[in-house]
PDB file of N, CA and C in Angstrom:
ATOM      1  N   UNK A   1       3.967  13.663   8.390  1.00  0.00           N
ATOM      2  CA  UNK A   1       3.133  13.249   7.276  1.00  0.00           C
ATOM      3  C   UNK A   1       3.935  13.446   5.987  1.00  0.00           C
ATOM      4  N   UNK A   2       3.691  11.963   4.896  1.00  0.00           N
ATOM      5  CA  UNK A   2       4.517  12.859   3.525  1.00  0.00           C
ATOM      6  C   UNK A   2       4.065  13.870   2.704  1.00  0.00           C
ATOM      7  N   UNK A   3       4.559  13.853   2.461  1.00  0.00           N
ATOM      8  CA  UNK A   3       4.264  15.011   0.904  1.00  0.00           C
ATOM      9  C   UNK A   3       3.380  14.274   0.288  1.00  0.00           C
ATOM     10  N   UNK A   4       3.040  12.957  -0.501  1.00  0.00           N
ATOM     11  CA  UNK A   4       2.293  12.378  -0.967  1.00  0.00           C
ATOM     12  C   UNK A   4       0.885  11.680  -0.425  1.00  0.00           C
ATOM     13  N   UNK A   5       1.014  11.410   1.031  1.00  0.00           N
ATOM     14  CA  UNK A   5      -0.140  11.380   1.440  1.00  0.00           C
ATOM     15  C   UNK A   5      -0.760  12.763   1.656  1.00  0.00           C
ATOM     16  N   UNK A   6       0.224  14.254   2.212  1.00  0.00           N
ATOM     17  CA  UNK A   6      -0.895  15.023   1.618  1.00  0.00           C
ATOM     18  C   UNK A   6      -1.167  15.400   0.291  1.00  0.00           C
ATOM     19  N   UNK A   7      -0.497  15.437  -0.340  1.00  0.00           N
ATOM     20  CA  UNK A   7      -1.352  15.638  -1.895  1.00  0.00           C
ATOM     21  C   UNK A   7      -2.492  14.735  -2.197  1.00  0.00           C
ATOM     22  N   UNK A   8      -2.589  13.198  -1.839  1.00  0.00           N
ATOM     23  CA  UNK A   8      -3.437  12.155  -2.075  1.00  0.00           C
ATOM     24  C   UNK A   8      -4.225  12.570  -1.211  1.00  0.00           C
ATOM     25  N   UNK A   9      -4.829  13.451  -0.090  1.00  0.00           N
ATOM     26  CA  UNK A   9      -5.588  13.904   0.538  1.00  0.00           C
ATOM     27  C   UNK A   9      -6.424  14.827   0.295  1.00  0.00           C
ATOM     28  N   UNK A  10      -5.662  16.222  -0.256  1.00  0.00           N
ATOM     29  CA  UNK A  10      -6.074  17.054  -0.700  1.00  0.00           C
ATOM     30  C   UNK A  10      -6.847  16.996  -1.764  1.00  0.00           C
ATOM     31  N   UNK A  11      -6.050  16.212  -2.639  1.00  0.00           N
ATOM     32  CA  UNK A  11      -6.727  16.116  -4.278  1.00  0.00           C
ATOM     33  C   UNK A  11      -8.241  14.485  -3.965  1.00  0.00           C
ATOM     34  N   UNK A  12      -7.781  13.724  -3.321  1.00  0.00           N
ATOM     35  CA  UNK A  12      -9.318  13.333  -2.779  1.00  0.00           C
ATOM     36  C   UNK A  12     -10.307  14.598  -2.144  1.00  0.00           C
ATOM     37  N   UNK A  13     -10.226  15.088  -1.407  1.00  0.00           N
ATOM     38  CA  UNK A  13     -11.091  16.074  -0.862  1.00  0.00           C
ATOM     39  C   UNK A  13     -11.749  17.207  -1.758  1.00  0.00           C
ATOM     40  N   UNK A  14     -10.513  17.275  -2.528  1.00  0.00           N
ATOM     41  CA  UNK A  14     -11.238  18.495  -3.709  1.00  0.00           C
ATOM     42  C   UNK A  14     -11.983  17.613  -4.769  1.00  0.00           C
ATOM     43  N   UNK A  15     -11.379  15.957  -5.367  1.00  0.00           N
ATOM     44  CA  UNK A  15     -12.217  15.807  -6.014  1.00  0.00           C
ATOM     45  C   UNK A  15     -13.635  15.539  -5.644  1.00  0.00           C
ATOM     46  N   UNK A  16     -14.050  15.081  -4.657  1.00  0.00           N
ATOM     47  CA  UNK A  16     -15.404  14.749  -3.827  1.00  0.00           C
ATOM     48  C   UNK A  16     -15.739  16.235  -4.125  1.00  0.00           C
ATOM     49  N   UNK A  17     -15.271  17.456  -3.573  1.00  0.00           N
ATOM     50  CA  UNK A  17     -16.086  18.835  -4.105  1.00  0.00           C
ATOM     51  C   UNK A  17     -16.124  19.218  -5.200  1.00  0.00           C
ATOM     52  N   UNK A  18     -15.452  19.166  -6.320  1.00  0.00           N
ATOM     53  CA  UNK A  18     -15.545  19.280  -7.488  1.00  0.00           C
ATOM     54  C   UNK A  18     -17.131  18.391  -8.317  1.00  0.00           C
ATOM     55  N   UNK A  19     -17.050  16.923  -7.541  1.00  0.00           N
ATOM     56  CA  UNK A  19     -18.481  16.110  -7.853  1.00  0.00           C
ATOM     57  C   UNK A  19     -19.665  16.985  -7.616  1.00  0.00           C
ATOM     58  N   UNK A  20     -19.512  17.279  -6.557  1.00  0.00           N
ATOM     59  CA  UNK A  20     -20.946  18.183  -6.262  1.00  0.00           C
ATOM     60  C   UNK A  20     -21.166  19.486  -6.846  1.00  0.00           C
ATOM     61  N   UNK A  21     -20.080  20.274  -6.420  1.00  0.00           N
ATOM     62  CA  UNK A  21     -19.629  21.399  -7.475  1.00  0.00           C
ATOM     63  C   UNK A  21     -18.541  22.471  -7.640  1.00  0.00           C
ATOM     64  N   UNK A  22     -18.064  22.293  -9.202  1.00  0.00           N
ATOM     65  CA  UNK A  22     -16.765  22.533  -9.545  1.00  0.00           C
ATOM     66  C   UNK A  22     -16.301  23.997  -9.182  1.00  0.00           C
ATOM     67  N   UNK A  23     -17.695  24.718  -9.078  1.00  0.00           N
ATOM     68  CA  UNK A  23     -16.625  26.257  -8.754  1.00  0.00           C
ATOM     69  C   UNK A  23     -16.940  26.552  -7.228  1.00  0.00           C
ATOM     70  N   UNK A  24     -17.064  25.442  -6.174  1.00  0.00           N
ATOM     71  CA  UNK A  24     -16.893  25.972  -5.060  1.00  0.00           C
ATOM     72  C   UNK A  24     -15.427  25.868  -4.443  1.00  0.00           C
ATOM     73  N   UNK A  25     -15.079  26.492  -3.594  1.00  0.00           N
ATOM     74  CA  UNK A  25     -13.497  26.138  -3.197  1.00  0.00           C
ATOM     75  C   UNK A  25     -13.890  25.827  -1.705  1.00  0.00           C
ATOM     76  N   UNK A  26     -12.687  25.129  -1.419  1.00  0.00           N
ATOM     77  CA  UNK A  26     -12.317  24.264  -0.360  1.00  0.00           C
ATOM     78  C   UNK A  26     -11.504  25.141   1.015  1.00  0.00           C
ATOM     79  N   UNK A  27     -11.860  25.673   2.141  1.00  0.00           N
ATOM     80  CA  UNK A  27     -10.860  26.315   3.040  1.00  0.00           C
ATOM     81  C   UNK A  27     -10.592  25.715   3.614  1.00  0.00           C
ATOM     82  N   UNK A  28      -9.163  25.364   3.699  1.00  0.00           N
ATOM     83  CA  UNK A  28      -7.934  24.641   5.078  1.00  0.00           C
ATOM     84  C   UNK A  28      -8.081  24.864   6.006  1.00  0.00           C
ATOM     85  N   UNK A  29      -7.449  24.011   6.779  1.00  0.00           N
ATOM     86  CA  UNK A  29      -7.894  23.838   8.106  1.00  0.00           C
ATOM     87  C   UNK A  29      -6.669  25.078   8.339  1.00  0.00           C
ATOM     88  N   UNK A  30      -6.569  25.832   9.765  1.00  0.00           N
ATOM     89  CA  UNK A  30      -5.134  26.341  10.115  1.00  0.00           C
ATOM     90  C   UNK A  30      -4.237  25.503  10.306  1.00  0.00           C
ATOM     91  N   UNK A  31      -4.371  24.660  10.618  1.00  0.00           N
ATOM     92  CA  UNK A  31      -2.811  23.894  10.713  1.00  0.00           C
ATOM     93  C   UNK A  31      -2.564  23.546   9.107  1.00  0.00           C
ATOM     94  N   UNK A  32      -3.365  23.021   8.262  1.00  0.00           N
ATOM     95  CA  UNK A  32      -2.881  23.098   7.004  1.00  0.00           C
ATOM     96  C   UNK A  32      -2.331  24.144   6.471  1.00  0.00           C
ATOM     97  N   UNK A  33      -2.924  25.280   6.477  1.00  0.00           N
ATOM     98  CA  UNK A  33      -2.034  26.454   5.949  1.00  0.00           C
ATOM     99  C   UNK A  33      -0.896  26.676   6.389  1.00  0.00           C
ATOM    100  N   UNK A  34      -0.608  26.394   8.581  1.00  0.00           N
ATOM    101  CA  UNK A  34       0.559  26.458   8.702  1.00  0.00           C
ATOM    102  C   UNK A  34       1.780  25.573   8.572  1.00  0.00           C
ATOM    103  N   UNK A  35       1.413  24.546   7.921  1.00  0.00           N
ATOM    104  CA  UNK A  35       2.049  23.237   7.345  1.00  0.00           C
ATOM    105  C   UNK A  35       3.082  24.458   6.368  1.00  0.00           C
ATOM    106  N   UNK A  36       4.100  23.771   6.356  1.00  0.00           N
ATOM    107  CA  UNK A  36       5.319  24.113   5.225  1.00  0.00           C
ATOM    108  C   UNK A  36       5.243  23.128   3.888  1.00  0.00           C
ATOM    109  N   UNK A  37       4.813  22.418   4.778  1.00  0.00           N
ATOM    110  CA  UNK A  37       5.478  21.128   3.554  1.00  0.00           C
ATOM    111  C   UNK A  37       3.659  21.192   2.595  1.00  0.00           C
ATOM    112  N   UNK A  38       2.839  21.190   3.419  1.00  0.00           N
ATOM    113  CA  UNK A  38       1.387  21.193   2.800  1.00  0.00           C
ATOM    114  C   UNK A  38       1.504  22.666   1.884  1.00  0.00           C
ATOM    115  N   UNK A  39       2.066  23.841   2.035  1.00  0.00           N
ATOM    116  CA  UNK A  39       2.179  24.682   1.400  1.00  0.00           C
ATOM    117  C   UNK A  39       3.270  24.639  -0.126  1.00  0.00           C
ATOM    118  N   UNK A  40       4.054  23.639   0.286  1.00  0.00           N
ATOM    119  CA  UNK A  40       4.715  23.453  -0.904  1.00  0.00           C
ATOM    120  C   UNK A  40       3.586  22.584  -1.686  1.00  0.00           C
ATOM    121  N   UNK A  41       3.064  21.299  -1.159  1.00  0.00           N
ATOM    122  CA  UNK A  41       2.377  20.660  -2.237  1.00  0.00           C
ATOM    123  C   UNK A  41       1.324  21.795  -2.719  1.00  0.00           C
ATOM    124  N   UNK A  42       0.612  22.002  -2.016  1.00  0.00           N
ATOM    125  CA  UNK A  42      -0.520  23.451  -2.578  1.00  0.00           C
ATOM    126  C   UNK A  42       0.332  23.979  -3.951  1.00  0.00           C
ATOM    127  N   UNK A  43       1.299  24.574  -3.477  1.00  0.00           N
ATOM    128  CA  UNK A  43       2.275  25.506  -4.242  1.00  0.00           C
ATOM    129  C   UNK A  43       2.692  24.726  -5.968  1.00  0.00           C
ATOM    130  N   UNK A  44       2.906  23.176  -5.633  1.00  0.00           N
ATOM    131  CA  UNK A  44       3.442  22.453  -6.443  1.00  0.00           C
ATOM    132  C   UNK A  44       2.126  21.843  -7.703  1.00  0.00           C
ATOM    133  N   UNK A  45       1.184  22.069  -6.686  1.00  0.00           N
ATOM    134  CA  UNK A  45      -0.665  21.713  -7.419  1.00  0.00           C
ATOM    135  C   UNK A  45      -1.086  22.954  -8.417  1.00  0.00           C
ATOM    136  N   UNK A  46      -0.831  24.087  -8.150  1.00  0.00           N
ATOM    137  CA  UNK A  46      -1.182  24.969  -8.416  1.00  0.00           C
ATOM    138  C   UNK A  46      -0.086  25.402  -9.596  1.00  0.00           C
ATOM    139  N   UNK A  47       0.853  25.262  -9.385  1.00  0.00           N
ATOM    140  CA  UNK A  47       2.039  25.419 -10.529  1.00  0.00           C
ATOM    141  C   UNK A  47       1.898  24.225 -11.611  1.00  0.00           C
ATOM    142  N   UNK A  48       1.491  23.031 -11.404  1.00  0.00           N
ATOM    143  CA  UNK A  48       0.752  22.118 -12.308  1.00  0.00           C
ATOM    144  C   UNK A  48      -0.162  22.101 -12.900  1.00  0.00           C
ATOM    145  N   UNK A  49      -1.143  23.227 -12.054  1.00  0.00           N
ATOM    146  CA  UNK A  49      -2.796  23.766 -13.191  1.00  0.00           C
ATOM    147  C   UNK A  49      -3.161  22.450 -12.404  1.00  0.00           C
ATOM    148  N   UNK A  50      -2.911  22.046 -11.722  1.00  0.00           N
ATOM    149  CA  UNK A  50      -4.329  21.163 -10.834  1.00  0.00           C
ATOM    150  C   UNK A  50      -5.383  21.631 -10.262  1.00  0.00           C
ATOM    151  N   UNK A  51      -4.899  23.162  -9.198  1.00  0.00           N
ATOM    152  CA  UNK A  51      -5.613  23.607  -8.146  1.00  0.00           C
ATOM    153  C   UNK A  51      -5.582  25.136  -8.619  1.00  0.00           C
ATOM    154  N   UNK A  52      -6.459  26.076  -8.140  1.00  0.00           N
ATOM    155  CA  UNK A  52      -6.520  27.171  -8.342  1.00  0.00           C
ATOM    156  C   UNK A  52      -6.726  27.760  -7.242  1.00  0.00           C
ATOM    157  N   UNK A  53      -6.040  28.880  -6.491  1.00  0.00           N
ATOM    158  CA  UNK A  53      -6.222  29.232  -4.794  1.00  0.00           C
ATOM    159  C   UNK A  53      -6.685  30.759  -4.856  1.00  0.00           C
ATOM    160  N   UNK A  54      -7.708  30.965  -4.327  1.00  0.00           N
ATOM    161  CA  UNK A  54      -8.987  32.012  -4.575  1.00  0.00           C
ATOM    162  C   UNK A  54      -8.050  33.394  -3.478  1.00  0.00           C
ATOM    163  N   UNK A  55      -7.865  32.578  -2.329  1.00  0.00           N
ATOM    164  CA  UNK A  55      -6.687  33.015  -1.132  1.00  0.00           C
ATOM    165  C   UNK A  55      -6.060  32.254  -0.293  1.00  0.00           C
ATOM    166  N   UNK A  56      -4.785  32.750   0.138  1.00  0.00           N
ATOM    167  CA  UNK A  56      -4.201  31.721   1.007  1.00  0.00           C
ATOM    168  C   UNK A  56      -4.949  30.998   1.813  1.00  0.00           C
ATOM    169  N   UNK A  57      -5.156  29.240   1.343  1.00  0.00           N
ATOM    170  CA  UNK A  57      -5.733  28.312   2.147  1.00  0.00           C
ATOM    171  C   UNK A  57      -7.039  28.169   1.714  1.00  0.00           C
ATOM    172  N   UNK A  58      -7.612  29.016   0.553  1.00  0.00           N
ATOM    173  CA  UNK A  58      -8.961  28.701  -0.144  1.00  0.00           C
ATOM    174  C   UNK A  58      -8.637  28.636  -1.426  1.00  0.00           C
ATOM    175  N   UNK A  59      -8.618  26.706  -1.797  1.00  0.00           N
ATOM    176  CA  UNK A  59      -8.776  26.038  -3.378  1.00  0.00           C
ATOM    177  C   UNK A  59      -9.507  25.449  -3.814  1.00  0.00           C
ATOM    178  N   UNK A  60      -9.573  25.128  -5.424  1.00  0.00           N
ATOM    179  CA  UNK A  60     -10.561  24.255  -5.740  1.00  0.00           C
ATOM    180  C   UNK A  60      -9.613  23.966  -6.801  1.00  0.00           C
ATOM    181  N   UNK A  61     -10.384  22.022  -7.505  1.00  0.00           N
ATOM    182  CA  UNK A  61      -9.634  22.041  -8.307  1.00  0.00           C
ATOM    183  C   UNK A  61      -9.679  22.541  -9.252  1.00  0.00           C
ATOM    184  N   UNK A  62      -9.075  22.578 -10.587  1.00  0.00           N
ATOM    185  CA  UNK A  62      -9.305  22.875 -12.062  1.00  0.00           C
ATOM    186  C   UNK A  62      -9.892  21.427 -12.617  1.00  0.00           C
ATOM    187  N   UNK A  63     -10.573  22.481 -14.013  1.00  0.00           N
ATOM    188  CA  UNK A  63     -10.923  21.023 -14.478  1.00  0.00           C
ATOM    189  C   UNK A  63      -9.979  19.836 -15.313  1.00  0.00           C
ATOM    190  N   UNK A  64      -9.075  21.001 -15.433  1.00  0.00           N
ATOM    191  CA  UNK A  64      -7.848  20.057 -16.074  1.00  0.00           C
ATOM    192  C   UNK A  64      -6.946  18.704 -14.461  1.00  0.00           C
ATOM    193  N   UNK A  65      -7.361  19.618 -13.351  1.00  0.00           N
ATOM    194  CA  UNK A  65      -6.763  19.106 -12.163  1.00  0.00           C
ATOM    195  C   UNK A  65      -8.295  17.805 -12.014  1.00  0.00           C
ATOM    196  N   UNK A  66      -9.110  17.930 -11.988  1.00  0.00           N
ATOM    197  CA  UNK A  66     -10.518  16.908 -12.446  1.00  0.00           C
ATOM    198  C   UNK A  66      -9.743  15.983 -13.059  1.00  0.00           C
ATOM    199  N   UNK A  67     -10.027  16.069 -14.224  1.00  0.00           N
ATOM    200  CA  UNK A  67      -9.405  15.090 -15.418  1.00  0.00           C
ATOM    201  C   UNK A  67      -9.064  14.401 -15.299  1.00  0.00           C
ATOM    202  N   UNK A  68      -7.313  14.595 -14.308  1.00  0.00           N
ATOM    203  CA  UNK A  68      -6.678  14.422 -14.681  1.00  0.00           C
ATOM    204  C   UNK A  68      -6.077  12.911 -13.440  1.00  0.00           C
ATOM    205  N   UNK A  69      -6.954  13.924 -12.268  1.00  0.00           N
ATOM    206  CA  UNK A  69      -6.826  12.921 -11.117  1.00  0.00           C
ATOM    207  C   UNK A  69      -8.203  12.052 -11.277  1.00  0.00           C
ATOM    208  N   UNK A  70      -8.978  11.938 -12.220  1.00  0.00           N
ATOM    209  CA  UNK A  70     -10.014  10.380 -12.240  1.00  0.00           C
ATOM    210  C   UNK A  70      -8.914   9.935 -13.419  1.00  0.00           C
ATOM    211  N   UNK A  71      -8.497  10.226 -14.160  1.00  0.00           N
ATOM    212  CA  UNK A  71      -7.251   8.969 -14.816  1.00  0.00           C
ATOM    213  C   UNK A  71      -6.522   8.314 -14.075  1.00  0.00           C
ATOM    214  N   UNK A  72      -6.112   8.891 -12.996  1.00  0.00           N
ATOM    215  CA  UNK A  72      -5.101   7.952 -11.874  1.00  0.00           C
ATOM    216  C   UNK A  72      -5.653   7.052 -11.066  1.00  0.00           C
ATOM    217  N   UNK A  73      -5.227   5.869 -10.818  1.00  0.00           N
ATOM    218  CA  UNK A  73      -5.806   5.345  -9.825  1.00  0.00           C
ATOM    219  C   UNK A  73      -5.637   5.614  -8.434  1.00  0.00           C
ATOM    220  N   UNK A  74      -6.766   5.439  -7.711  1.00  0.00           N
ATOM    221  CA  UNK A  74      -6.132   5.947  -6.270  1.00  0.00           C
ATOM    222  C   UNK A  74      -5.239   5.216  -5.475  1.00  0.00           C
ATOM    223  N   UNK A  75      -4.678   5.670  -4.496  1.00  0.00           N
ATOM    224  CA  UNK A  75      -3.616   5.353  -3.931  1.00  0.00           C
ATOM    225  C   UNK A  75      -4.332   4.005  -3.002  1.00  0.00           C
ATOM    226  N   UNK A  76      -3.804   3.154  -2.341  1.00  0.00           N
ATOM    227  CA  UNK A  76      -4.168   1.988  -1.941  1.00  0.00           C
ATOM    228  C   UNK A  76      -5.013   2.366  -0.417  1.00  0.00           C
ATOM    229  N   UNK A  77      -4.486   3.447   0.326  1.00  0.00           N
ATOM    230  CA  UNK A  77      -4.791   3.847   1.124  1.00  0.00           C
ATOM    231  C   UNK A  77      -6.068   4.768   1.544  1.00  0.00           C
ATOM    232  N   UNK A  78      -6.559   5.163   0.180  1.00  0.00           N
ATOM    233  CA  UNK A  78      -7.832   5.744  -0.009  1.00  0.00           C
ATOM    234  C   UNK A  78      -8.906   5.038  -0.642  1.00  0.00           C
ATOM    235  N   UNK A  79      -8.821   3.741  -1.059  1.00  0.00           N
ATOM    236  CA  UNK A  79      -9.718   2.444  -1.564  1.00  0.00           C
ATOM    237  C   UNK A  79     -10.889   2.160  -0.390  1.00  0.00           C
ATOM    238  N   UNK A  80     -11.850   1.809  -1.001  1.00  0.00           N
ATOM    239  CA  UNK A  80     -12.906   1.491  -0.258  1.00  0.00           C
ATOM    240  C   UNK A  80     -12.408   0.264   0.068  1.00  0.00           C
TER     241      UNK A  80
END
């Protein structure tokens, strides 16, 4: 899997929870946490002020990470 389809995953999934509500967080699946590469994007979200991680494998976004991903359009692959 890339790096960009999981970030375009993650940050869909958190924004759908953020809609309903912003201070709940999101827990990974285990294989996500034991992902390397999913731990770098986590790592790379969170060093951006997108995501905020409560504990390893439990995030939510920020609201600046909100914001910032309804300005973007989504990726072609996540379109209705």
């Amino acid at each position: 899997m890339s790096r960009d389809l999981i970030r375009d995953a993650l940050l869909l999934s958190l924004a759908q929870l953020y809609q309903k509500d912003p201070r709940q967080f999101l827990t990974l699946s285990r294989q996500t946490i034991d992902s390397s590469l999913a731990r770098e994007v986590i790592a790379q979200l969170r060093i951006d002020g997108f995501i905020e991680e409560d504990m390893r494998g439990v995030i939510r976004l920020t609201a600046r990470g909100y914001r910032d991903y309804r300005n973007d359009p989504l990726p072609y692959a996540f379109r209705n």
